[in-house]
Protein backbone atom coordinates (compact mmCIF):
# COMPACT_ATOMS: atom_id res chain seq x y z
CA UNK A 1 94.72 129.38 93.73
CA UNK A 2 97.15 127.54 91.35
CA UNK A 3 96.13 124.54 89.69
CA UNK A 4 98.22 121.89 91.15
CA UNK A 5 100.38 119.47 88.91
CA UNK A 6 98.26 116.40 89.03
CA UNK A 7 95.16 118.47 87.76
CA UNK A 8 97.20 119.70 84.72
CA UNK A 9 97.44 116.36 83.58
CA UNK A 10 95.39 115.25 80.53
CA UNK A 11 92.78 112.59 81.91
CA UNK A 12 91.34 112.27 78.43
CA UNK A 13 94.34 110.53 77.09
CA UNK A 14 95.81 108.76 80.32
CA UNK A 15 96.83 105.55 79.93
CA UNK A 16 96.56 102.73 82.06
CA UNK A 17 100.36 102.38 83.70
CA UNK A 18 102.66 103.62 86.33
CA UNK A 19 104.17 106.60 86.20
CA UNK A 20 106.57 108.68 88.45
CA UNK A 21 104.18 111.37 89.09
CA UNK A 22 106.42 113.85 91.43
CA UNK A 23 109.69 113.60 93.51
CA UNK A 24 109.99 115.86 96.44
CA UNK A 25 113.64 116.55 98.67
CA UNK A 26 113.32 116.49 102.28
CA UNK A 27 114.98 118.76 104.20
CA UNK A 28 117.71 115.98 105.26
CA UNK A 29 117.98 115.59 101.44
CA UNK A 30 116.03 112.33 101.19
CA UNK A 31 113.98 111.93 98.02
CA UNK A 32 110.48 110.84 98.12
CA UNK A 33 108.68 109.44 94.80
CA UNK A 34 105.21 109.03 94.39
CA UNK A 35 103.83 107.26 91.64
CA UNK A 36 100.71 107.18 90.52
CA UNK A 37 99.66 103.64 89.48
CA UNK A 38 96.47 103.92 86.70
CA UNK A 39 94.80 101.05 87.04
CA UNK A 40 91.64 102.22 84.70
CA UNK A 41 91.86 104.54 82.06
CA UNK A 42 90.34 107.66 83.48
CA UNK A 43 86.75 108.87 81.82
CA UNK A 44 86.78 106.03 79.60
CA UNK A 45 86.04 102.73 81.64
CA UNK A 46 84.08 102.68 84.67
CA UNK A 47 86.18 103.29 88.07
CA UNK A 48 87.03 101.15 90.75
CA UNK A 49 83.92 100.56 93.19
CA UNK A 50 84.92 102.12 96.58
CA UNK A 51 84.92 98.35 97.93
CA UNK A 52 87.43 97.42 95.49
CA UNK A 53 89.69 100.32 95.96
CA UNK A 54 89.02 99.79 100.20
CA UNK A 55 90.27 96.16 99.15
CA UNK A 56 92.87 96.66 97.18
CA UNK A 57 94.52 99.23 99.58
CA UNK A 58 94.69 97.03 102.80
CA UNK A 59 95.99 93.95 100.38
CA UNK A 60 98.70 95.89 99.06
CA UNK A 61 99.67 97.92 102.41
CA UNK A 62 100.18 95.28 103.93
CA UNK A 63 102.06 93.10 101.08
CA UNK A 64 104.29 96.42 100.81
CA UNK A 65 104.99 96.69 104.55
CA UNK A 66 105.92 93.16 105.01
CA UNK A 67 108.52 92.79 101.76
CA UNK A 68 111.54 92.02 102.95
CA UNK A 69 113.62 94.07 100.37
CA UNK A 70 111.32 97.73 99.81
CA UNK A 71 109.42 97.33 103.48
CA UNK A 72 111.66 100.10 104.60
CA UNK A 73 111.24 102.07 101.82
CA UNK A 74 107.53 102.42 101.61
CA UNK A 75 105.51 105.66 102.78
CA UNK A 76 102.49 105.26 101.75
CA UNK A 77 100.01 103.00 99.82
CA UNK A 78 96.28 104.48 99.18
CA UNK A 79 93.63 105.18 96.50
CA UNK A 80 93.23 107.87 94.28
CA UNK A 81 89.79 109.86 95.20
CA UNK A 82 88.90 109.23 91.57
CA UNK A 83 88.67 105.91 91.87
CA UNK A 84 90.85 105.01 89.01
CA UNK A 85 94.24 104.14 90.58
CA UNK A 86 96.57 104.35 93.76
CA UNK A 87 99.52 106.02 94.72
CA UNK A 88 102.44 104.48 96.15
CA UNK A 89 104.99 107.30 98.07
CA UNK A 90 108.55 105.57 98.40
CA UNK A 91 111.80 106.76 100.20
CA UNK A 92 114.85 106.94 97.47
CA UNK A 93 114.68 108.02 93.71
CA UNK A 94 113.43 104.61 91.56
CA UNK A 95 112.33 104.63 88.02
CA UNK A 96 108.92 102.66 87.53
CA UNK A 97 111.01 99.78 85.57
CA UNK A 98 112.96 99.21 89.06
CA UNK A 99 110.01 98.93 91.00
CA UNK A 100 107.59 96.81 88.20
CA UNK A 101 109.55 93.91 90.08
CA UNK A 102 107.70 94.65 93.66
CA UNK A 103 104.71 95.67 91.87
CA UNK A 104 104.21 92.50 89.89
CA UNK A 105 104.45 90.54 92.77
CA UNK A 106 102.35 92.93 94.40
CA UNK A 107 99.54 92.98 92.34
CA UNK A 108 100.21 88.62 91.68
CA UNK A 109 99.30 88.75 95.43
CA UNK A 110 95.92 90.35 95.62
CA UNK A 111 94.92 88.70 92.63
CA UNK A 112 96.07 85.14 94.47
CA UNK A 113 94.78 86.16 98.05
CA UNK A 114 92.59 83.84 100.01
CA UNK A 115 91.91 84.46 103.89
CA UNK A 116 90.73 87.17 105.83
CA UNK A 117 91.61 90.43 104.21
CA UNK A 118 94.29 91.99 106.46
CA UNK A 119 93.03 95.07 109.04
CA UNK A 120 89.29 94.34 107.82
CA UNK A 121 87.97 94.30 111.15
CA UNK A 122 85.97 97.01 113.57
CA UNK A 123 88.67 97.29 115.70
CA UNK A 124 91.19 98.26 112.75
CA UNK A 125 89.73 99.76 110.03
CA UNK A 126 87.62 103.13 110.21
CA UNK A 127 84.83 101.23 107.43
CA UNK A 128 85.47 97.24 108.25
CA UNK A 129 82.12 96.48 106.24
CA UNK A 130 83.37 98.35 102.78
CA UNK A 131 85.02 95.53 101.25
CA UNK A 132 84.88 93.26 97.93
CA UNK A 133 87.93 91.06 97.80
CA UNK A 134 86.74 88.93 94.46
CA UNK A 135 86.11 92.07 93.06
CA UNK A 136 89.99 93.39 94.22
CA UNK A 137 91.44 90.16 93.14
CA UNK A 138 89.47 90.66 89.65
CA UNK A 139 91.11 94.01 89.20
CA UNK A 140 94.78 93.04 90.53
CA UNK A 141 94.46 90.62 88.29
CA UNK A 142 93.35 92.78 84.82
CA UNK A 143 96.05 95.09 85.95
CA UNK A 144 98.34 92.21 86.26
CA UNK A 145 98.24 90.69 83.07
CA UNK A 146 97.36 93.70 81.01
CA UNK A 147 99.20 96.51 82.27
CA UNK A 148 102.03 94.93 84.33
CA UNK A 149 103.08 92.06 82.08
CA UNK A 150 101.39 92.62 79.14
């Protein structure tokens, strides 16, 4: 089989960022951009814990579903399987310095959040118990202030 594109990337030298990591055409002609947003640098700093990423994934689903200006525009929100970063699939062709706006505030609100964590329940999550919101707000916050604003 042929190595896909994401595996050709060098993890060795990956930066912490966001990046526009493909663009695909639907058949109606509707772009779709996925970007993959590296919030540890891979190989070289210990990954997310699978609580944080859990975490961090209903916090910014539901942040991303509810904003009043990109809500319609969002496909999908969800961890990398490596632990070291999410991608974010949006409707429409946007260069990461368009969307740093939504992300900042994003990423301001997990690191802020206090309540119940959104969907962390039996009755709506597959894994209700896998959760560490001070750990997620730790890391939205790191990612925040280094990578985002910095």
């Amino acid at each position: 089989m042929e190595k896909i594109a994401s595996f050709k990337i060098d993890h060795t030298t990956l930066q912490r960022g966001v990046y526009v990591s493909r663009q695909d055409t639907m058949s109606n002609g509707e772009k779709i951009t996925t970007y993959d947003i590296r919030v540890k640098e891979p190989n070289r700093e210990p990954a997310m814990t699978p609580e944080v990423a859990h975490t961090i994934e209903h916090l910014a689903a539901t942040y991303l579903r509810n904003d009043e200006e990109w809500k319609d525009k969002i496909v999908y929100f969800g961890p990398m399987g490596c632990l070291t970063g999410f991608y974010l699939l949006m409707k429409g062709d946007y260069s990461t310095e368009q969307i740093r706006p939504l992300l900042i505030e994003t990423f301001r609100f997990m690191s802020e959040f206090v309540g119940e964590i959104p969907g962390a329940t039996a009755h709506d999550c597959g894994n209700w118990l896998l959760h560490d919101l001070e750990g997620a707000k730790r890391e939205s916050g790191i990612f925040l202030a280094q990578t985002l604003q910095g």
